[in-house]
Protein backbone atom coordinates (compact mmCIF):
# COMPACT_ATOMS: atom_id res chain seq x y z
CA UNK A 1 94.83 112.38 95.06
CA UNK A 2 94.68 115.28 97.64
CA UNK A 3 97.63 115.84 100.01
CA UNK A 4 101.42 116.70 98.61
CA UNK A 5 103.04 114.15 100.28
CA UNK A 6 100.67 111.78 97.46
CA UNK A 7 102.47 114.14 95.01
CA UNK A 8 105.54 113.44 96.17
CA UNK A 9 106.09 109.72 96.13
CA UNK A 10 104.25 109.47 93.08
CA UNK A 11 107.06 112.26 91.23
CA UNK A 12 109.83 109.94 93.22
CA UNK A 13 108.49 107.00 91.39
CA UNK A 14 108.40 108.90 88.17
CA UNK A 15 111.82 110.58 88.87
CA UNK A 16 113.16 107.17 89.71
CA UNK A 17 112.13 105.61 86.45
CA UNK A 18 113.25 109.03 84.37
CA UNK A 19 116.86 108.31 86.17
CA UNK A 20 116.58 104.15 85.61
CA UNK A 21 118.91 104.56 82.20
CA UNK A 22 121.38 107.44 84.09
CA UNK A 23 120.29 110.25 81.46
CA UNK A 24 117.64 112.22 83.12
CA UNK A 25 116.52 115.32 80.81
CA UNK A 26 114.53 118.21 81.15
CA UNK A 27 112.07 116.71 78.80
CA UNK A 28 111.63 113.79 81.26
CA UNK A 29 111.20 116.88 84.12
CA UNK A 30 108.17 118.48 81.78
CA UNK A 31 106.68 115.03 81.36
CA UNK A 32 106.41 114.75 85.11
CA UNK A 33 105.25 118.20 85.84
CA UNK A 34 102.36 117.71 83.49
CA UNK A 35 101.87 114.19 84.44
CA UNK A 36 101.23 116.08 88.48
CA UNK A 37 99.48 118.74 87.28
CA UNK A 38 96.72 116.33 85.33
CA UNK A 39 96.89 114.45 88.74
CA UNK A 40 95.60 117.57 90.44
CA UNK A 41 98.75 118.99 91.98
CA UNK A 42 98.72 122.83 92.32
CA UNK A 43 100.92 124.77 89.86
CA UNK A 44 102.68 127.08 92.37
CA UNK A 45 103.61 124.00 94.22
CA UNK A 46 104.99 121.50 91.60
CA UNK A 47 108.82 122.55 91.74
CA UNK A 48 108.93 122.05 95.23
CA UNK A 49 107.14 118.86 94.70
CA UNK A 50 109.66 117.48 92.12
CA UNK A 51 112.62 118.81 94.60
CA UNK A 52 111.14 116.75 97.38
CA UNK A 53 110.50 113.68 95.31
CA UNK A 54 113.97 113.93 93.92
CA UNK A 55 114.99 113.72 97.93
CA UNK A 56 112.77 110.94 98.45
CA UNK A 57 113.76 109.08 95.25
CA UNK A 58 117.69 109.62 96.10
CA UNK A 59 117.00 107.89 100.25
CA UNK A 60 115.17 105.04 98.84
CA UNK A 61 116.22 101.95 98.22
CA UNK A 62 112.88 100.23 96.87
CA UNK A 63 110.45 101.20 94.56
CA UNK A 64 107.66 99.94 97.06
CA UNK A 65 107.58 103.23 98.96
CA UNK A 66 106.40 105.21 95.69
CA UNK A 67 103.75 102.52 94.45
CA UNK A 68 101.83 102.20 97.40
CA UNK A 69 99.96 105.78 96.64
CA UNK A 70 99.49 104.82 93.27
CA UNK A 71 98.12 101.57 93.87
CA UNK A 72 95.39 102.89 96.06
CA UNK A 73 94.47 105.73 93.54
CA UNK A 74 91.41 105.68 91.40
CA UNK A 75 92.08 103.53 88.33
CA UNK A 76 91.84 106.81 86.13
CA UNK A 77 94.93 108.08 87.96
CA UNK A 78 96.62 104.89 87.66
CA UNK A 79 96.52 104.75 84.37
CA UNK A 80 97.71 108.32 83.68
CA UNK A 81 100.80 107.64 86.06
CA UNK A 82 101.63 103.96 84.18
CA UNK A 83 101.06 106.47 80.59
CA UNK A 84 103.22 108.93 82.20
CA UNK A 85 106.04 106.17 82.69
CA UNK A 86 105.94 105.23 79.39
CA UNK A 87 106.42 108.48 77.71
CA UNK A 88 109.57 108.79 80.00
CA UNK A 89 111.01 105.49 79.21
CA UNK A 90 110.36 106.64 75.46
CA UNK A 91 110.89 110.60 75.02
CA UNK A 92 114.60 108.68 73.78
CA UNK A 93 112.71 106.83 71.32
CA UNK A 94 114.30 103.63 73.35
CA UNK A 95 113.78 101.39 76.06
CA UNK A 96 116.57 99.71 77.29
CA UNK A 97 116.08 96.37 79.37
CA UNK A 98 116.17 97.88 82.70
CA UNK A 99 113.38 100.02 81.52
CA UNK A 100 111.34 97.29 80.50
CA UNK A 101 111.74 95.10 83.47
CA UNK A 102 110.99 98.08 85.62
CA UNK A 103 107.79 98.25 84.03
CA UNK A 104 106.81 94.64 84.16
CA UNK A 105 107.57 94.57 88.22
CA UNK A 106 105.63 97.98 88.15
CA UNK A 107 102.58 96.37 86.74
CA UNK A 108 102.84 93.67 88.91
CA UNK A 109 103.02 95.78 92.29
CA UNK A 110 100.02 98.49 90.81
CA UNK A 111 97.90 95.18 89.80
CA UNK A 112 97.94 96.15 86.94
CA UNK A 113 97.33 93.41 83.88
CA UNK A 114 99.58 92.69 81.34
CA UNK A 115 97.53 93.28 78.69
CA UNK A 116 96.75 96.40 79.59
CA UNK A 117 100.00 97.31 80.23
CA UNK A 118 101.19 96.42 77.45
CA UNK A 119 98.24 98.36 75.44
CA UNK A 120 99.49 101.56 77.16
CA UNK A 121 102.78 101.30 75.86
CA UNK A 122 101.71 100.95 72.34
CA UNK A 123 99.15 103.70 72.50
CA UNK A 124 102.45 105.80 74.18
CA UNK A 125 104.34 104.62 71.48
CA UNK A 126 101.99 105.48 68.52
CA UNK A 127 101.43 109.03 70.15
CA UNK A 128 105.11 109.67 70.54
CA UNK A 129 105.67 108.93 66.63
CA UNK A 130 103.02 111.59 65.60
């Protein structure tokens, strides 16, 4: 990833699945900083990052947008954003069904296999319980 406009749609798409169940908390917001940061977002710049995603998340009307730049990232990145999801669906120890079936057209668009998908979540979900 390299130029903040990257950044941005990939926040939107985090911000949009943060606000999927309508309670989006400031641990969700820390999750996505980090989540930027390990994708190699500058520091000084993430606020404005998240404020402009938040924009971008609020004018869209399809997730497609915000899974184009994370289908064409290296599979290392993909695979922190997908982890990144799933500690947001479950920093409220829940998923609720919209959650889930965000997640299942999400792997689909990021071709990304079930089975891997699926082995995400649990490793999210052991490391959550710890």
């Amino acid at each position: 990833m390299s130029d903040d406009k990257s950044y941005s749609n990939i926040a939107a798409l985090l911000i949009h699945v943060a606000k999927i169940d309508e309670n989006y908390e400031d641990k969700e917001k820390e999750i996505i900083k980090k989540t930027l940061i390990e994708l190699g977002a500058e520091s000084s710049k993430i606020d404005k990052l998240i404020s402009d995603a938040s924009v971008i998340e609020e004018n869209s009307n399809q997730i497609l947008n915000f899974t184009r730049e994370v289908k064409n990232a290296p599979e290392s990145d993909k695979i922190r954003v997908i982890e990144s999801l799933w500690k947001i669906i479950y920093s409220d120890d829940n998923a609720d069904m919209y959650e889930t079936n965000l997640m299942r057209r999400l792997a689909g668009l990021l071709y990304i296999d079930a089975k891997i998908m699926g082995d995400l979540k649990e490793k999210i979900k052991q490391e959550l319980k710890k």
